[in-house]
C-alpha atoms as a PDB file:
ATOM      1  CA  UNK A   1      93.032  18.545-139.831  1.00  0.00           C
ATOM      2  CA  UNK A   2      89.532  20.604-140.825  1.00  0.00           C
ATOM      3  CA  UNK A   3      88.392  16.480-141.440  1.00  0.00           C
ATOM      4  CA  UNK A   4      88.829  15.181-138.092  1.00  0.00           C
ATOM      5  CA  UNK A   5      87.968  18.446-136.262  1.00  0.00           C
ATOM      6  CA  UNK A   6      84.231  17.956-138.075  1.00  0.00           C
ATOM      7  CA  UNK A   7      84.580  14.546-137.382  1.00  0.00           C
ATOM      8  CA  UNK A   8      85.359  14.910-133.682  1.00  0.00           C
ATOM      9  CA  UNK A   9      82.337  17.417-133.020  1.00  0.00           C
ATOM     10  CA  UNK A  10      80.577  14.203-134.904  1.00  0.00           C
ATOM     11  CA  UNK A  11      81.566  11.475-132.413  1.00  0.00           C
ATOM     12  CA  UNK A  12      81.079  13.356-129.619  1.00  0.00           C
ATOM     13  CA  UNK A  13      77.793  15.452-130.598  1.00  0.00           C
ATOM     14  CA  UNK A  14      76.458  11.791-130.839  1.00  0.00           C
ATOM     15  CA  UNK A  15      77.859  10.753-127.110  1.00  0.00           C
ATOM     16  CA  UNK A  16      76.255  13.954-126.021  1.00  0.00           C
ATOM     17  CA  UNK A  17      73.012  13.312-126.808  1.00  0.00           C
ATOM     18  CA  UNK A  18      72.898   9.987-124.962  1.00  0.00           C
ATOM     19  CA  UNK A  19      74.421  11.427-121.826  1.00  0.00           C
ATOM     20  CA  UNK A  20      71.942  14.225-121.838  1.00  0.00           C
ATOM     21  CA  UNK A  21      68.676  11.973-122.739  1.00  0.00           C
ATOM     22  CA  UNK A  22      70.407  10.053-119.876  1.00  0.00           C
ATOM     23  CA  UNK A  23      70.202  12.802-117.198  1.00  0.00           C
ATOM     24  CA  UNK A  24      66.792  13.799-118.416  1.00  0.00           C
ATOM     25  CA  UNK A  25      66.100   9.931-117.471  1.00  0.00           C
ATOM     26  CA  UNK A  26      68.003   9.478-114.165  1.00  0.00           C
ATOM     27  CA  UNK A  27      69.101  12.787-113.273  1.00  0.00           C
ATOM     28  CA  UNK A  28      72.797  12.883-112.149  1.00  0.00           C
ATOM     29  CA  UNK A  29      72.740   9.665-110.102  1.00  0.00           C
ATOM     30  CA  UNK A  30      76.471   8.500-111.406  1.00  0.00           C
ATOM     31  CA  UNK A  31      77.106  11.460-108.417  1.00  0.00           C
ATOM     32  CA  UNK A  32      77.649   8.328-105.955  1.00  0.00           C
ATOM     33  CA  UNK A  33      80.315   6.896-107.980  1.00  0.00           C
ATOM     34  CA  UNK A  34      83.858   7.400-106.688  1.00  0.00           C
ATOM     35  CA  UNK A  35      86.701   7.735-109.457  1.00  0.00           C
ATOM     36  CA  UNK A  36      87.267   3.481-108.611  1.00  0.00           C
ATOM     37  CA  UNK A  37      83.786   3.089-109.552  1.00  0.00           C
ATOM     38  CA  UNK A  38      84.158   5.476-112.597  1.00  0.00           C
ATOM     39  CA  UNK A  39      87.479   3.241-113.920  1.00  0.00           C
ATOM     40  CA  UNK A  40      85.526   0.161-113.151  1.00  0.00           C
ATOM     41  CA  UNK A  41      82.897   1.370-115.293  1.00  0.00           C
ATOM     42  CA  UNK A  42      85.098   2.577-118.218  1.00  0.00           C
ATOM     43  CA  UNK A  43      86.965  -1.011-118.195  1.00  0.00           C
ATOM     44  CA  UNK A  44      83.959  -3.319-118.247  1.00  0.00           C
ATOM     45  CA  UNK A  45      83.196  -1.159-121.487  1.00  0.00           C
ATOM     46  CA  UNK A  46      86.554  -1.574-122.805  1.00  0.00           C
ATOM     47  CA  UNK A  47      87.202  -5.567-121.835  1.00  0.00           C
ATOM     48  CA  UNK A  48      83.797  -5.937-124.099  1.00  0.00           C
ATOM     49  CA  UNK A  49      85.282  -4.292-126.824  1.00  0.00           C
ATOM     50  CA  UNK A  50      88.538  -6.274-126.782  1.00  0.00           C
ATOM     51  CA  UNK A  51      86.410  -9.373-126.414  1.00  0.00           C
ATOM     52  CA  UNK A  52      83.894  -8.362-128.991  1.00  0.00           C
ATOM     53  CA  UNK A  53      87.562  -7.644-131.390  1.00  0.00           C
ATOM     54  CA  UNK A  54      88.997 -10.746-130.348  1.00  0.00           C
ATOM     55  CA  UNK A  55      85.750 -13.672-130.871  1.00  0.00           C
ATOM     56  CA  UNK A  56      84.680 -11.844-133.777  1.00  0.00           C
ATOM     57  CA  UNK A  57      81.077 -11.707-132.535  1.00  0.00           C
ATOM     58  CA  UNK A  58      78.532 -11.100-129.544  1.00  0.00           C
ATOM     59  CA  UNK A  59      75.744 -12.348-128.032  1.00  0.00           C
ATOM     60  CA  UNK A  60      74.233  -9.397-127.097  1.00  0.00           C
ATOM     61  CA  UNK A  61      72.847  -6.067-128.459  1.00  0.00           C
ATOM     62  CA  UNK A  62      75.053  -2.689-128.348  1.00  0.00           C
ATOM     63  CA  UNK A  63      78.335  -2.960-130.236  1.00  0.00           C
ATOM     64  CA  UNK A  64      81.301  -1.634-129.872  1.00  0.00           C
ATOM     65  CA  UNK A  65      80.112   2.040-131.038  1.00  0.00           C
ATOM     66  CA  UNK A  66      78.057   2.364-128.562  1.00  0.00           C
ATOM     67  CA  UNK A  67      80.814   0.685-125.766  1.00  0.00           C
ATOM     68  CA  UNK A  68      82.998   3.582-127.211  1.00  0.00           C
ATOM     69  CA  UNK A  69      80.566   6.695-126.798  1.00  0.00           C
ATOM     70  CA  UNK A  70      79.860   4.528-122.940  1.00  0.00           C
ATOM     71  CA  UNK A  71      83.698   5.039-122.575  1.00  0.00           C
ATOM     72  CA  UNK A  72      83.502   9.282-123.502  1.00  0.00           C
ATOM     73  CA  UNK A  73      80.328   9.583-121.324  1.00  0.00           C
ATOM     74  CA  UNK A  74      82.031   7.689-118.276  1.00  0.00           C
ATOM     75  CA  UNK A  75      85.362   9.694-119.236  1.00  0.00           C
ATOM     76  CA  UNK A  76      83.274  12.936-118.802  1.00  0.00           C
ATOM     77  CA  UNK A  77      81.641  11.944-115.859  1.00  0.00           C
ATOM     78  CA  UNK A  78      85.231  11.012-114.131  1.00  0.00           C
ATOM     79  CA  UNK A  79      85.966  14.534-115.240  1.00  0.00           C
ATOM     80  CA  UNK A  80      82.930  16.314-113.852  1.00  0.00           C
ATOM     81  CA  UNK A  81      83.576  14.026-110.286  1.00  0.00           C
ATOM     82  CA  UNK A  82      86.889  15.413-109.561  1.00  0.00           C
ATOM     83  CA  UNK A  83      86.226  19.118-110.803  1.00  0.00           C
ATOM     84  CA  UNK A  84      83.439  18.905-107.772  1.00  0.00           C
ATOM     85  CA  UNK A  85      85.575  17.213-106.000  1.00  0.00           C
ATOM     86  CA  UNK A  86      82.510  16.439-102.605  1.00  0.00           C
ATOM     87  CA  UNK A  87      81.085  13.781-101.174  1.00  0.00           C
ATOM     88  CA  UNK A  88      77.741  15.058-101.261  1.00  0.00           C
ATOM     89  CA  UNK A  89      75.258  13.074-103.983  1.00  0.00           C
ATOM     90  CA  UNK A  90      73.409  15.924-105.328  1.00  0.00           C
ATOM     91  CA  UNK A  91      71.195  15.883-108.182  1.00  0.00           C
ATOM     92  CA  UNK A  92      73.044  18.727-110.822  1.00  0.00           C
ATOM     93  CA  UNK A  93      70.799  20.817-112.978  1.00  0.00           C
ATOM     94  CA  UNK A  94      70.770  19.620-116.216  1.00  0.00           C
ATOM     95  CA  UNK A  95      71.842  22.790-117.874  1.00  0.00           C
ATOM     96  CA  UNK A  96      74.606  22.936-115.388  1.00  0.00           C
ATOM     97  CA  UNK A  97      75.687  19.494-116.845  1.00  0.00           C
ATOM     98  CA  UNK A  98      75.007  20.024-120.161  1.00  0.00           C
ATOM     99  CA  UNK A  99      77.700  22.996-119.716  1.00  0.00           C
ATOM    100  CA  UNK A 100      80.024  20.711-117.614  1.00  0.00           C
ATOM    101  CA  UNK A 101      79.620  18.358-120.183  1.00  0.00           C
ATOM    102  CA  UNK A 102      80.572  21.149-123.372  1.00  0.00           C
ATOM    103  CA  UNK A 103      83.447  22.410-121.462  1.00  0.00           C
ATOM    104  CA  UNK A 104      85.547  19.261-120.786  1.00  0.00           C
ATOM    105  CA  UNK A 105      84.835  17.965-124.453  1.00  0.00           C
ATOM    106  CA  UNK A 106      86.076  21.850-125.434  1.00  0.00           C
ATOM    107  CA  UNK A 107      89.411  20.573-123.473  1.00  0.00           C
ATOM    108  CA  UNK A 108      89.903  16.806-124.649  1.00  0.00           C
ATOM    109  CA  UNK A 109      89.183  18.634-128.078  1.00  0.00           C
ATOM    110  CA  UNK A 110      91.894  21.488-127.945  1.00  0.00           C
ATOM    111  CA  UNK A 111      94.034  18.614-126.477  1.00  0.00           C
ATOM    112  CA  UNK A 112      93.353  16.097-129.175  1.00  0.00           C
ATOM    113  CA  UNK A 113      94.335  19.303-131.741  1.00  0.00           C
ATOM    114  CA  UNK A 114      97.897  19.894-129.789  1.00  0.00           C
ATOM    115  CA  UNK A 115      98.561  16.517-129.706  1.00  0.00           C
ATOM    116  CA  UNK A 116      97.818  16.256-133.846  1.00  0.00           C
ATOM    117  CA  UNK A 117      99.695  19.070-135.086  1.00  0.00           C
ATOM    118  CA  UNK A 118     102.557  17.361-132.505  1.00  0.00           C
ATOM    119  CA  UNK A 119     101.799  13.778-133.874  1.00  0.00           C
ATOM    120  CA  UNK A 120     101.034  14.530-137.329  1.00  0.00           C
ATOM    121  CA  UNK A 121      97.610  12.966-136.961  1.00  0.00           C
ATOM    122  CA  UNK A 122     100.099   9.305-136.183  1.00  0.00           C
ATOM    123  CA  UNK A 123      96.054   7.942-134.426  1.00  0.00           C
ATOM    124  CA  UNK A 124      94.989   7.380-137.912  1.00  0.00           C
ATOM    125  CA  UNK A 125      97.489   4.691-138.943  1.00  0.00           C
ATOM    126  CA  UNK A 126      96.422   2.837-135.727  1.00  0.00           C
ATOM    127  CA  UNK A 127      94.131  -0.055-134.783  1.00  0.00           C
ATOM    128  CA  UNK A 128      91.222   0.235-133.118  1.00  0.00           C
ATOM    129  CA  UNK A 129      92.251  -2.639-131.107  1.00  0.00           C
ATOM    130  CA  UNK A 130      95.242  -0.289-130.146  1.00  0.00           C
ATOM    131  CA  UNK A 131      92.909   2.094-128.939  1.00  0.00           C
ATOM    132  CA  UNK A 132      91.087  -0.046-126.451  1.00  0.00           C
ATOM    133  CA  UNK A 133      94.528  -0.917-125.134  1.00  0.00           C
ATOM    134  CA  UNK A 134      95.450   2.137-124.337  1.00  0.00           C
ATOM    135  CA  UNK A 135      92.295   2.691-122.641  1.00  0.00           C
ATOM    136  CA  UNK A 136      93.167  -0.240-120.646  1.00  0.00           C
ATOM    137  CA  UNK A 137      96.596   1.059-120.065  1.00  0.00           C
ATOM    138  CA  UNK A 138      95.342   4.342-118.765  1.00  0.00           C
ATOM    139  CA  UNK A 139      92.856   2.879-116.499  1.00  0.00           C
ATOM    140  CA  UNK A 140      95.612   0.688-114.627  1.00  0.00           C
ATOM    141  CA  UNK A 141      98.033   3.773-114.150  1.00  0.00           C
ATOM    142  CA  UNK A 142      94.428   5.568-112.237  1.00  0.00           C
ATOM    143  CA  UNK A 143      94.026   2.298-110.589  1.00  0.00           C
ATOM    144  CA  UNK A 144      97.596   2.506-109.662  1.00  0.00           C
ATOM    145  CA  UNK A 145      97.403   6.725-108.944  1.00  0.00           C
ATOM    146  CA  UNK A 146      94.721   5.503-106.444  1.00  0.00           C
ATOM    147  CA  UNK A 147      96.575   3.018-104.806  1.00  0.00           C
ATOM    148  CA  UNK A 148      99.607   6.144-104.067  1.00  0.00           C
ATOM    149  CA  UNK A 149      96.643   7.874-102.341  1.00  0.00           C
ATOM    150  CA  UNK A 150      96.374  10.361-105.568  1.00  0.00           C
ATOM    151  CA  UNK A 151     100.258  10.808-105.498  1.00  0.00           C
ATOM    152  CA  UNK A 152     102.434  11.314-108.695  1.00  0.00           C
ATOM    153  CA  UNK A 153     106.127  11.486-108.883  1.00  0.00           C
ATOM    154  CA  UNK A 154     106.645  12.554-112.517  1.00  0.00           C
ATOM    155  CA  UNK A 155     103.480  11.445-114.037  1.00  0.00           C
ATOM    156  CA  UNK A 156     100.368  13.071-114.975  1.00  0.00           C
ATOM    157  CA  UNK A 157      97.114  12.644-112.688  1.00  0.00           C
ATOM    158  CA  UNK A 158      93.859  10.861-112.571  1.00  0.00           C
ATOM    159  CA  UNK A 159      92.705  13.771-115.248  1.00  0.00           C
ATOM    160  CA  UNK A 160      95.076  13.566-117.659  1.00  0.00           C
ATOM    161  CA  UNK A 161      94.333   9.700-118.113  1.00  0.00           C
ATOM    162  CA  UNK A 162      90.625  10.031-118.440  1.00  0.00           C
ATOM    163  CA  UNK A 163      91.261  13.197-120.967  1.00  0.00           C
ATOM    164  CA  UNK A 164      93.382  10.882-122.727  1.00  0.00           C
ATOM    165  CA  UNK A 165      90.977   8.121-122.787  1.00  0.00           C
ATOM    166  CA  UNK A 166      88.148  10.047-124.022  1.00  0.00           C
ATOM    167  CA  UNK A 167      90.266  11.270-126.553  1.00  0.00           C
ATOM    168  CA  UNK A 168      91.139   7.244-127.713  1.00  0.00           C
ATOM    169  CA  UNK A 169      87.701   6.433-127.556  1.00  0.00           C
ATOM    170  CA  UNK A 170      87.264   9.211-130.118  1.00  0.00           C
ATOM    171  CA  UNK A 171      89.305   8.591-132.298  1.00  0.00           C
ATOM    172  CA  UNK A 172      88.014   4.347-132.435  1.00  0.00           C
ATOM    173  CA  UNK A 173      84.363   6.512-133.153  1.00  0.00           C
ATOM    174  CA  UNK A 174      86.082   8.088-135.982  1.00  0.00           C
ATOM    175  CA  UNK A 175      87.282   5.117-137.193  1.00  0.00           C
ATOM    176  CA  UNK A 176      84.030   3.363-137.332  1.00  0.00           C
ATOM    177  CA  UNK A 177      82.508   6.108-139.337  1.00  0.00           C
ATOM    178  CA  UNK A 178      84.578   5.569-141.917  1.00  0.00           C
ATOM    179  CA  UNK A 179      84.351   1.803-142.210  1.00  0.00           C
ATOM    180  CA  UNK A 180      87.329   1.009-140.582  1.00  0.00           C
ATOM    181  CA  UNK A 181      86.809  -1.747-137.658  1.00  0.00           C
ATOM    182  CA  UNK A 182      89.319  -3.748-136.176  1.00  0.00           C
ATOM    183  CA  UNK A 183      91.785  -5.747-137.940  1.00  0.00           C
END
């Protein structure tokens, strides 16, 4: 357990870097996207992955490490969109993101840790190709969450997919740092 909570803080110190070099860059201009736009986002990065896993090469630069820290950043940023929950495209502080930012990966984290001691760590016997499906899985039950105007009957919401998914995309970070890529 003490190995993949170092790990963890690993994968994602490494995602938050990019996201905050990123703001410094752009400011907070993912504030126009809508959670559609967010899940959009999130899938193109996945679909590249599977593709990348399934032709065994690609044309362009940015693997899929980076398509998997893409996948926490746009996970967070789903997060951070319904916590604010307006319509209004302001331009966020950059320390207010940066603690935005530390406090949902603080929950996907304690989540992740529930979810091991339940599991018994299971994520670690599984594909990385598993973990892109999954991802894909999630993002068609928010696709379909949208479609029921935000409505659940028994399942969780919009939130608990993209903590989930952040949490997948993780643990395929993980994977690649020790050496272990798709199969």
């Amino acid at each position: 357990m003490k190995s993949t909570n170092v790990q963890y803080d690993k994968a994602v110190e490494s995602c938050r870097n990019i996201f905050l070099k990123k703001a410094a860059d752009y400011g907070t201009s993912w504030r126009v996207y809508r959670t559609i736009s967010i899940v959009d986002q999130i899938y193109i990065k996945a679909k590249r992955i599977r593709t990348i896993q399934e032709k065994k090469e690609q044309k362009i630069g940015d693997g899929i490490k980076s398509e998997f820290e893409g996948i926490v950043n746009y996970a967070v940023i789903g997060l951070i969109q319904l916590d604010i929950q307006n319509e209004e495209m302001e331009d966020l502080p950059i320390d207010e993101v940066s603690a935005r930012y530390n406090e949902i990966i603080n929950k996907a984290k304690h989540l992740m840790l529930d979810k091991n001691h339940d599991y018994g760590e299971a994520w670690r016997e599984m594909s990385q190709e598993s973990f892109v499906d999954l991802i894909l899985a999630k993002l068609l039950r928010i696709k379909q969450i949208i479609a029921n105007n935000g409505l659940t009957v028994v399942s969780e919401g919009i939130d608990s997919n993209y903590f989930d998914i952040l949490n997948y995309a993780v643990f395929g970070l993980i994977l690649i740092s020790e050496n272990v890529h798709a199969h």
